[in-house]
PDB file of N, CA and C in Angstrom:
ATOM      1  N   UNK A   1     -58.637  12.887 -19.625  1.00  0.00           N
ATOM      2  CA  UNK A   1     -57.516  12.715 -20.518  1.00  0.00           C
ATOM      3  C   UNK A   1     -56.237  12.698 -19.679  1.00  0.00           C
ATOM      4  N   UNK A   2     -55.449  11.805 -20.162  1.00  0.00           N
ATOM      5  CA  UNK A   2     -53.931  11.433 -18.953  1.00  0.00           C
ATOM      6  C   UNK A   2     -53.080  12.445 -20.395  1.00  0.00           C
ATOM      7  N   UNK A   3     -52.138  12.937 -19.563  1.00  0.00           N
ATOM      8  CA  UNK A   3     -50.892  13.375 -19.950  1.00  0.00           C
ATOM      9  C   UNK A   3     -49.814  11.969 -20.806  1.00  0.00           C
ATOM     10  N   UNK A   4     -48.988  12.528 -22.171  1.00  0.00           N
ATOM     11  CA  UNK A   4     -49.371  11.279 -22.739  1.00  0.00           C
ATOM     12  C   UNK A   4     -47.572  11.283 -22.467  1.00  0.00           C
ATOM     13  N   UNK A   5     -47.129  12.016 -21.768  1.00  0.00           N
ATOM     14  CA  UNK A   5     -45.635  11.783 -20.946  1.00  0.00           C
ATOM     15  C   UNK A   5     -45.394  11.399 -19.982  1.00  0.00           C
ATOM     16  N   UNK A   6     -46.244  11.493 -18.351  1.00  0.00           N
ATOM     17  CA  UNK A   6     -46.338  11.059 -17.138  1.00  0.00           C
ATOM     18  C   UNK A   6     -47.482   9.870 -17.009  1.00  0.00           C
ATOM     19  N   UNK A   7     -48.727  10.522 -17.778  1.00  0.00           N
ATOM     20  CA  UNK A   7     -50.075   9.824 -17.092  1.00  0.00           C
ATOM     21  C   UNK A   7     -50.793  10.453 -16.163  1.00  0.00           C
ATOM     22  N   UNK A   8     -50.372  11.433 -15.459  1.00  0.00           N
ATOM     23  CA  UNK A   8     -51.501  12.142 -14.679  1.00  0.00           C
ATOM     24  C   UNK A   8     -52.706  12.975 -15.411  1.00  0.00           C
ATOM     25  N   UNK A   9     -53.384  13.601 -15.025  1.00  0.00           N
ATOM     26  CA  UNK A   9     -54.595  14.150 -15.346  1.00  0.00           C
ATOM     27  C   UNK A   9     -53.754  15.233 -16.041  1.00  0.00           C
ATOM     28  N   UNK A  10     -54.421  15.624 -17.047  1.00  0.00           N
ATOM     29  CA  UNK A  10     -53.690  17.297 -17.579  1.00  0.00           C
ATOM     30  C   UNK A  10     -54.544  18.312 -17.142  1.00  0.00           C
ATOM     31  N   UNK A  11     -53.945  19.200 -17.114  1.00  0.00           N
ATOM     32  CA  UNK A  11     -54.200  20.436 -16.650  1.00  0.00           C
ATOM     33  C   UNK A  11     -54.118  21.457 -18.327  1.00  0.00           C
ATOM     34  N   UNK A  12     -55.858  21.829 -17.863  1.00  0.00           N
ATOM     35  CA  UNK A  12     -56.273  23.196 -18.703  1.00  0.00           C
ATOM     36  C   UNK A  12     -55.286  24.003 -19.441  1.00  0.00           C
ATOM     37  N   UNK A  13     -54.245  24.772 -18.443  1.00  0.00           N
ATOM     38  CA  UNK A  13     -53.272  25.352 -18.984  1.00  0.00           C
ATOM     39  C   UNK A  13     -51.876  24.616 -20.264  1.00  0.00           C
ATOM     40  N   UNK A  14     -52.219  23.382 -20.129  1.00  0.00           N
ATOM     41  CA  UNK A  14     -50.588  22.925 -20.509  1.00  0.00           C
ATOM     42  C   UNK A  14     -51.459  21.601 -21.291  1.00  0.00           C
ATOM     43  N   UNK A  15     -53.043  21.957 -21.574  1.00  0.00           N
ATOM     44  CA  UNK A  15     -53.223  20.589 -22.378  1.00  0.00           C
ATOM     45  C   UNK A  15     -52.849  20.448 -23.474  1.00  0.00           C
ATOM     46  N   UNK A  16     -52.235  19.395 -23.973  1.00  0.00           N
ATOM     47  CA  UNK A  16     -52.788  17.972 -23.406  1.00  0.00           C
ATOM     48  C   UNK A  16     -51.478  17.338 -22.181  1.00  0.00           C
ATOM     49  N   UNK A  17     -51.201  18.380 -21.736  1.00  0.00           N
ATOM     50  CA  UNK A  17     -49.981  17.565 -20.763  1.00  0.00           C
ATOM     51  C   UNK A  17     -50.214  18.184 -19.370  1.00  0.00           C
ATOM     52  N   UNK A  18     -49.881  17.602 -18.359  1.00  0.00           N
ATOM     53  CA  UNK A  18     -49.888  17.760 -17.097  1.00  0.00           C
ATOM     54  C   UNK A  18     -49.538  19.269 -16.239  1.00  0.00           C
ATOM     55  N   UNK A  19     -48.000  19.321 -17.195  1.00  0.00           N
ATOM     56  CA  UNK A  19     -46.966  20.828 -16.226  1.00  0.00           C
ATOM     57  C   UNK A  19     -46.335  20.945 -17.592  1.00  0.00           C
ATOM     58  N   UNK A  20     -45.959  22.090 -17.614  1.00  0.00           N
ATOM     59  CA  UNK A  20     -45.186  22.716 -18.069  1.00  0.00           C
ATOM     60  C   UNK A  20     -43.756  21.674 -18.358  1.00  0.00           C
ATOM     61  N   UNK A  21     -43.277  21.013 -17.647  1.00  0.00           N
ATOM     62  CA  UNK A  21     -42.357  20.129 -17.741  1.00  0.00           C
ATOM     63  C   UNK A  21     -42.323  19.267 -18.625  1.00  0.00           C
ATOM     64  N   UNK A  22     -43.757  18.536 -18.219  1.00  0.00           N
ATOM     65  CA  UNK A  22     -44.118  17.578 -19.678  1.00  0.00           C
ATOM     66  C   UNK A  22     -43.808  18.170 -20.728  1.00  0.00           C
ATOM     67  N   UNK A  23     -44.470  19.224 -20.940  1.00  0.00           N
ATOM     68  CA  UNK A  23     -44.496  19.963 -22.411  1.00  0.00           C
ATOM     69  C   UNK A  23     -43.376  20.203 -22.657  1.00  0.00           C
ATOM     70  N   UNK A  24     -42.148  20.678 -22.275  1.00  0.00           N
ATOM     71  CA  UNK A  24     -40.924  20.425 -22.592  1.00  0.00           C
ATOM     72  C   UNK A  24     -40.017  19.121 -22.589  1.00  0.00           C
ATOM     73  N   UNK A  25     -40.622  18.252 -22.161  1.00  0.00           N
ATOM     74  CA  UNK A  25     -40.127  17.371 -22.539  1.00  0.00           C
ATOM     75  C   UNK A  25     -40.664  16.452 -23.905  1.00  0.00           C
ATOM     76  N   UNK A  26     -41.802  17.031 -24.053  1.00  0.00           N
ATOM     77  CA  UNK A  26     -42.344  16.238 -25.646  1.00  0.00           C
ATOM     78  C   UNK A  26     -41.581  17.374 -26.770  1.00  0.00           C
ATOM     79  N   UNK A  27     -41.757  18.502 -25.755  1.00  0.00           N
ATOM     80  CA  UNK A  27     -40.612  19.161 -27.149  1.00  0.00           C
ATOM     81  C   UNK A  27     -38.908  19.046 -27.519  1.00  0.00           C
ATOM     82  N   UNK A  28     -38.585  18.839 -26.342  1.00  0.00           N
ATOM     83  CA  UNK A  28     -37.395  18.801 -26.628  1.00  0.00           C
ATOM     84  C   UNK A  28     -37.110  16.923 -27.644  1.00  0.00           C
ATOM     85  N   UNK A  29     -38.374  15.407 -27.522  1.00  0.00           N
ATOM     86  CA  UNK A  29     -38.257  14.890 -28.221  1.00  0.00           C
ATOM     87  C   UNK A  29     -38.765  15.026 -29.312  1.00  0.00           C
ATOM     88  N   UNK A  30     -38.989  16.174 -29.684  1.00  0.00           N
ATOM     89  CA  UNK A  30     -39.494  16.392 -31.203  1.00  0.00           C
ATOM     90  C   UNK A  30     -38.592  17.376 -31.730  1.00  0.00           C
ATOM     91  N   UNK A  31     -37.260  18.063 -30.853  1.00  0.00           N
ATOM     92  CA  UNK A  31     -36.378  18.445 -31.414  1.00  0.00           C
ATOM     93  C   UNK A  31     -35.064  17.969 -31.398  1.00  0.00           C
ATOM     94  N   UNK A  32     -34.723  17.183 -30.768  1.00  0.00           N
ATOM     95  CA  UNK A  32     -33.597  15.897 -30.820  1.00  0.00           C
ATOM     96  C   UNK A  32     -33.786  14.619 -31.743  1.00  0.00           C
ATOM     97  N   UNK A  33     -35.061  14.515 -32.407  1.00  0.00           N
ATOM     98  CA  UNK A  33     -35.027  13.772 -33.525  1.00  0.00           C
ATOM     99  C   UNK A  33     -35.915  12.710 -32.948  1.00  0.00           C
ATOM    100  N   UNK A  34     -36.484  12.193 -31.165  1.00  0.00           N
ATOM    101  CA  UNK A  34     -36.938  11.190 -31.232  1.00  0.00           C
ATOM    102  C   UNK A  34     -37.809  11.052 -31.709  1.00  0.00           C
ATOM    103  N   UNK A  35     -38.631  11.544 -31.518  1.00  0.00           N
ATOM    104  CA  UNK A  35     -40.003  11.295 -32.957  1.00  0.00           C
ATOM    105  C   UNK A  35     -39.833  11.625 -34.214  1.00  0.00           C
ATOM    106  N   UNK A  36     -40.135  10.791 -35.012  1.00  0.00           N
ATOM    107  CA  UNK A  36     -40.260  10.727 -36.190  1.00  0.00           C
ATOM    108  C   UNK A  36     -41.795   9.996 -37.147  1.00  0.00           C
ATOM    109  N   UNK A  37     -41.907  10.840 -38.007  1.00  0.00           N
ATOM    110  CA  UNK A  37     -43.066  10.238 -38.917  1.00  0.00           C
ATOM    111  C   UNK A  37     -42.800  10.047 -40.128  1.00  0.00           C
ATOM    112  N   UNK A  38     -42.651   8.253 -40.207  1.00  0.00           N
ATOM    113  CA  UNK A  38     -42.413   7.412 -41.523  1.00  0.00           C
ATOM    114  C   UNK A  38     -43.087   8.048 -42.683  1.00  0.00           C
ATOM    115  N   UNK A  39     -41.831   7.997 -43.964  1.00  0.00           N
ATOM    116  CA  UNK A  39     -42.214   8.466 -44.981  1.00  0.00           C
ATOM    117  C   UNK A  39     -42.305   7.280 -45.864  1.00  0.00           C
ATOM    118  N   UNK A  40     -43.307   7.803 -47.037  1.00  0.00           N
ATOM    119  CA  UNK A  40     -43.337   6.268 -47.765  1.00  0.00           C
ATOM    120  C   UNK A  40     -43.063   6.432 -49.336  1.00  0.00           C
ATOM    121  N   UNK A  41     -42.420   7.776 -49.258  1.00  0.00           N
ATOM    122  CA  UNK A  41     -41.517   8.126 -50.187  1.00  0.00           C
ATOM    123  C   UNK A  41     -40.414   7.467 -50.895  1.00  0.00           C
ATOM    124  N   UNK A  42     -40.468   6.698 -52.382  1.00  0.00           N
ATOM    125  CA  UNK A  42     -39.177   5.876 -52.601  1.00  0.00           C
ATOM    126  C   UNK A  42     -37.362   6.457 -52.345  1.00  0.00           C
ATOM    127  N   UNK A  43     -37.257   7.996 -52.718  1.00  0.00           N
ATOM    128  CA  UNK A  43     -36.256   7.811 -52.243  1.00  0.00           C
ATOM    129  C   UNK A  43     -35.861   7.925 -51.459  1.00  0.00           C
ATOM    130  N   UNK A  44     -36.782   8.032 -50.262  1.00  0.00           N
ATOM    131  CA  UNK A  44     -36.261   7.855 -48.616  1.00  0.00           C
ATOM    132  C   UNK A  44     -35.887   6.144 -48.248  1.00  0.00           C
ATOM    133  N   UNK A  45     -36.400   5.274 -49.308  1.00  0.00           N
ATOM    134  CA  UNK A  45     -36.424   4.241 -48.857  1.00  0.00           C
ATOM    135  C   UNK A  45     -35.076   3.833 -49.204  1.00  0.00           C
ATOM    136  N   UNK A  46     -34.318   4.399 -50.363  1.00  0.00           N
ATOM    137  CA  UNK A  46     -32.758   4.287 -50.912  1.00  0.00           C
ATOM    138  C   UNK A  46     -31.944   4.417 -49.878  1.00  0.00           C
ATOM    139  N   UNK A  47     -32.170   5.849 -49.568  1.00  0.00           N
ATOM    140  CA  UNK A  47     -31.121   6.330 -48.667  1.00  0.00           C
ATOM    141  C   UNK A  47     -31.280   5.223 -47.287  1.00  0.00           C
ATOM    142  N   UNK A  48     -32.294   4.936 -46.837  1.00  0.00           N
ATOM    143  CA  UNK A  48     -31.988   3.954 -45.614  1.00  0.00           C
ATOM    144  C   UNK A  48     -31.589   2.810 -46.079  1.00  0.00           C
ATOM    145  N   UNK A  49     -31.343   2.136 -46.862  1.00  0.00           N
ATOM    146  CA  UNK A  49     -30.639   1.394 -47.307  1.00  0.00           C
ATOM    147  C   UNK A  49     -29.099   1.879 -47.658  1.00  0.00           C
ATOM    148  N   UNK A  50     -28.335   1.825 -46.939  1.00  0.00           N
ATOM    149  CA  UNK A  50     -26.861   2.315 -47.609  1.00  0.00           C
ATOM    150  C   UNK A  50     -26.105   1.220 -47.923  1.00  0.00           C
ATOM    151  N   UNK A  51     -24.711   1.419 -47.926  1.00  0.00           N
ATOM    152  CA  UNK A  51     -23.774   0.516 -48.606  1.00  0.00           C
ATOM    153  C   UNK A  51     -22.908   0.916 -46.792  1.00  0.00           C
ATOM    154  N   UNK A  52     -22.474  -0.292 -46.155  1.00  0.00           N
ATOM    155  CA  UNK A  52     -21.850  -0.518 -45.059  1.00  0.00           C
ATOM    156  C   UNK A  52     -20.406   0.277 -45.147  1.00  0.00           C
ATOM    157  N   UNK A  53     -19.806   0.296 -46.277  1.00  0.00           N
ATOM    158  CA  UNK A  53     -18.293   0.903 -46.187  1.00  0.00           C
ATOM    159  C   UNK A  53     -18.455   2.198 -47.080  1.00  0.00           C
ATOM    160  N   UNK A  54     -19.473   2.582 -47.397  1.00  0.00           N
ATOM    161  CA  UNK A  54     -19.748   3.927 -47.610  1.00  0.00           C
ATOM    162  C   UNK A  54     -20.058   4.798 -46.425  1.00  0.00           C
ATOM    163  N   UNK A  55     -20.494   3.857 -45.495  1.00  0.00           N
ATOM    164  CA  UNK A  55     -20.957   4.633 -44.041  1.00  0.00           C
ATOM    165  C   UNK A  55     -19.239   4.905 -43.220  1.00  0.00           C
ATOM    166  N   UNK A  56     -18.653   3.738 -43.359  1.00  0.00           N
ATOM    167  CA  UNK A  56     -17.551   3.904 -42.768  1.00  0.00           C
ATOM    168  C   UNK A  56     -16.397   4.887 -43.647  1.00  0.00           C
ATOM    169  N   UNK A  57     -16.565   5.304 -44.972  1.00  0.00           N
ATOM    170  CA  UNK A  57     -15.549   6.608 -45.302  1.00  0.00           C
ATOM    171  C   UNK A  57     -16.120   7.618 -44.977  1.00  0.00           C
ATOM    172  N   UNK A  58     -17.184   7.668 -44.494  1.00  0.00           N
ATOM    173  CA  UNK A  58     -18.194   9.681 -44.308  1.00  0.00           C
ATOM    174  C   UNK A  58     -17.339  10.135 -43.191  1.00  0.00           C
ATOM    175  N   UNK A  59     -16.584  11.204 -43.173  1.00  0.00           N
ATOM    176  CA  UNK A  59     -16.506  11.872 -42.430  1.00  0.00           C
ATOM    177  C   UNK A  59     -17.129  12.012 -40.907  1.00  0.00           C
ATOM    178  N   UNK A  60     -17.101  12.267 -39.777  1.00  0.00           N
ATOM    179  CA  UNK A  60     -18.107  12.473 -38.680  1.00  0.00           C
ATOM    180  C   UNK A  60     -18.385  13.887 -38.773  1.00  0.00           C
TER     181      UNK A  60
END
């Protein structure tokens, strides 16, 4: 089994990832938002649909 962040072999301790490193780095993209798992929920499908100058009065 390859490490599914580098590709090297994983190691026992840190499977399914290589080092310790890997593993923080799949976590830190599962806490910065890059992964995500599609919902097929209708009103998720609203909200990604917005209105263009509703985006531009929101606040930052």
């Amino acid at each position: 089994m390859s490490c599914p962040i580098c590709g090297d072999e994983t190691v026992i301790k840190f499977r399914p990832f290589c080092s310790k490193r890997c593993a923080d780095i799949d976590l830190a993209k599962w806490l910065n938002g890059s992964y995500t798992v599609p919902s097929q929920r209708e009103e998720d499908v609203e909200t990604e649909v917005s209105d263009p100058e509703a985006e531009q009065q929101r606040p930052h």
